[in-house]
Protein backbone atom coordinates (compact mmCIF):
# COMPACT_ATOMS: atom_id res chain seq x y z
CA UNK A 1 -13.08 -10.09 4.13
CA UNK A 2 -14.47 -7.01 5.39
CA UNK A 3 -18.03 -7.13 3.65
CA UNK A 4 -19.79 -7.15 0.29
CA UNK A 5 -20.22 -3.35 -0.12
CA UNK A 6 -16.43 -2.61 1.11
CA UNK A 7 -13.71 -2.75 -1.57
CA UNK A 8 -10.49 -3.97 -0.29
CA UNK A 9 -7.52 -1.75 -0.92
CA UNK A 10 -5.30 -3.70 -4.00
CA UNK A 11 -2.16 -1.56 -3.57
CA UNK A 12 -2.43 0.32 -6.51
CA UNK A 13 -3.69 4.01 -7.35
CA UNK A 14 -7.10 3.46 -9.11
CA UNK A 15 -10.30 3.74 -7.67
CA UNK A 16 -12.85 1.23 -6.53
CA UNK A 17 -15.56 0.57 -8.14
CA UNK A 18 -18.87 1.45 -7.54
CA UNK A 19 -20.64 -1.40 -7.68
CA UNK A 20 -20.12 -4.35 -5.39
CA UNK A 21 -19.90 -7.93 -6.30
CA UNK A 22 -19.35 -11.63 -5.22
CA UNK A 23 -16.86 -12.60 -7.75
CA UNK A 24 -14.15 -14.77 -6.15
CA UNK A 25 -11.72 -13.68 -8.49
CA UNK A 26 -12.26 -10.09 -8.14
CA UNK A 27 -9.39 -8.00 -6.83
CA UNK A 28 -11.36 -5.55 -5.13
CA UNK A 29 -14.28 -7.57 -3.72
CA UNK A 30 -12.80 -11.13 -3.92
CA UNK A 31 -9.30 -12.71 -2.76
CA UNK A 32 -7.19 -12.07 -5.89
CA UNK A 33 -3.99 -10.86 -5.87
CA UNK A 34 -2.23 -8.83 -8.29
CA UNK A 35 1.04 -8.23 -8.94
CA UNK A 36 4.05 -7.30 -11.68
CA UNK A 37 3.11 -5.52 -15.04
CA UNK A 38 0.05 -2.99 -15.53
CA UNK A 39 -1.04 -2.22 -19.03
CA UNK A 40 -3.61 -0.31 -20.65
CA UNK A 41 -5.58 -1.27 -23.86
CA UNK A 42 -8.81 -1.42 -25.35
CA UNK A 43 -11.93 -4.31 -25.17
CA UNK A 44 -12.13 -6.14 -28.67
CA UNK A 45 -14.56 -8.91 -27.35
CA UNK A 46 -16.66 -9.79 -24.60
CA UNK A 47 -18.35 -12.75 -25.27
CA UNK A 48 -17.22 -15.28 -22.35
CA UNK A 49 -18.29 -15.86 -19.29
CA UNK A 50 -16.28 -13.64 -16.92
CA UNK A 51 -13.16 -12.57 -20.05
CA UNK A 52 -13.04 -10.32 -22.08
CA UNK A 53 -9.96 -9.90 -24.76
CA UNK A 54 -7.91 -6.22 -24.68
CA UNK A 55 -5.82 -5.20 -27.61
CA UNK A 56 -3.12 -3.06 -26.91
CA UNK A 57 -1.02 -1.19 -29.44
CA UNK A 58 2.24 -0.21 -29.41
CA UNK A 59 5.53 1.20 -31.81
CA UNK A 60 8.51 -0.86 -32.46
CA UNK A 61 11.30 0.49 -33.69
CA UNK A 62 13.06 -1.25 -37.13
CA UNK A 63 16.78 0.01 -36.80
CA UNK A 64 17.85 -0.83 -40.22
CA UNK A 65 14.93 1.13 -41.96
CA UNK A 66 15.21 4.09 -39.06
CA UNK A 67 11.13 3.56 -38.74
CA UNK A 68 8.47 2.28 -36.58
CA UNK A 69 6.10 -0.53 -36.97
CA UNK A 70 2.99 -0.47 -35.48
CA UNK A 71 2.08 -3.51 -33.36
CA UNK A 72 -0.64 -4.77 -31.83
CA UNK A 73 -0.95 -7.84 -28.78
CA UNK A 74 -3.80 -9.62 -27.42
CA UNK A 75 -4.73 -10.24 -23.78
CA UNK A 76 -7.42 -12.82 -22.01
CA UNK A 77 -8.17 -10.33 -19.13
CA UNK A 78 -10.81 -11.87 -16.48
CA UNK A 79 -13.62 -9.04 -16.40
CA UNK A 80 -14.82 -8.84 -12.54
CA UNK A 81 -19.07 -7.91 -12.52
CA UNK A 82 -18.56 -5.02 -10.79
CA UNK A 83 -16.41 -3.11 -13.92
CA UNK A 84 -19.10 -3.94 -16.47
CA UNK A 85 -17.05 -3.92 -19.13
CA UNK A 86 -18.82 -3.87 -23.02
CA UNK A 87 -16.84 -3.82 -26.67
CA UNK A 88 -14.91 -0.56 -26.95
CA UNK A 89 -13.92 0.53 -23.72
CA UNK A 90 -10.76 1.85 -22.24
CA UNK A 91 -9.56 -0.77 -19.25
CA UNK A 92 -6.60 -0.69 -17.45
CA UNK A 93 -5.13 -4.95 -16.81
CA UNK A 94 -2.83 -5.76 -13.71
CA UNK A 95 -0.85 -9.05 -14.15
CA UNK A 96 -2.26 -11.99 -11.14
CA UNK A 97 -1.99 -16.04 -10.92
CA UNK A 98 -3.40 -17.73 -14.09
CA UNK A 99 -6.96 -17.69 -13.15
CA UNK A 100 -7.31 -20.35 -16.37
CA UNK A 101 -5.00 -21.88 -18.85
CA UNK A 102 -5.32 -18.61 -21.17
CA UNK A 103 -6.23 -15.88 -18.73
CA UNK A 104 -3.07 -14.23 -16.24
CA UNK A 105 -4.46 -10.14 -16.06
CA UNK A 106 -7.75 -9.25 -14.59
CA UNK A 107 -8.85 -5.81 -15.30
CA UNK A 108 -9.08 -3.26 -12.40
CA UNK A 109 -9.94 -0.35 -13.94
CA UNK A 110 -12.83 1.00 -16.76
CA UNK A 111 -12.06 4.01 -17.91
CA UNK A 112 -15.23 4.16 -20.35
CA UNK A 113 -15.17 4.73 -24.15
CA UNK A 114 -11.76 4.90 -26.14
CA UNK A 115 -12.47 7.87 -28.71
């Protein structure tokens, strides 16, 4: 690893952040990989050690009624130190290795408060 204050490039276009940290598990300061799907939702809860859960909303359409349905899916997303994520903010989640039994996305980017 190059150093503590150096963030390791992940492959993907979002910046580093600007705090450093010794998380193993980080993708930017740390050794994990990430991979497959990116999505973007919003913090619901924060209250574990290292995870935080992201809701994400989305349309589906019923073909029979020629409508949508809103619905909404829940994420265990590991939360790296340096991100500093709290309840309500915008994060962006990259798919990685199951980290735990429940958690498979780590976040990799904050993009502060959803409005």
């Amino acid at each position: 690893m190059a150093g503590k204050s150096a963030a390791r490039d992940i492959g993907i276009d979002v910046p580093a952040p600007a705090k450093a940290c010794d998380d193993r598990h980080c993708p930017f300061h740390g050794t994990l990989p990430v991979r497959g799907q990116l999505f973007e939702g919003t913090v619901v809860s924060a209250r574990m050690q290292r995870t935080v859960v992201v809701e994400r909303e989305y349309l589906r359409y019923i073909r029979k009624y020629e409508r949508y349905e809103k619905r909404t899916k829940r994420f265990m997303a590991h939360n790296p130190p340096c991100l500093d994520l709290k309840v309500g903010d915008r994060v962006v989640l990259m798919e990685c290795r199951p980290v735990s039994k429940t958690v498979a996305y780590v976040a990799i980017q904050n993009k502060g408060v959803a409005s």
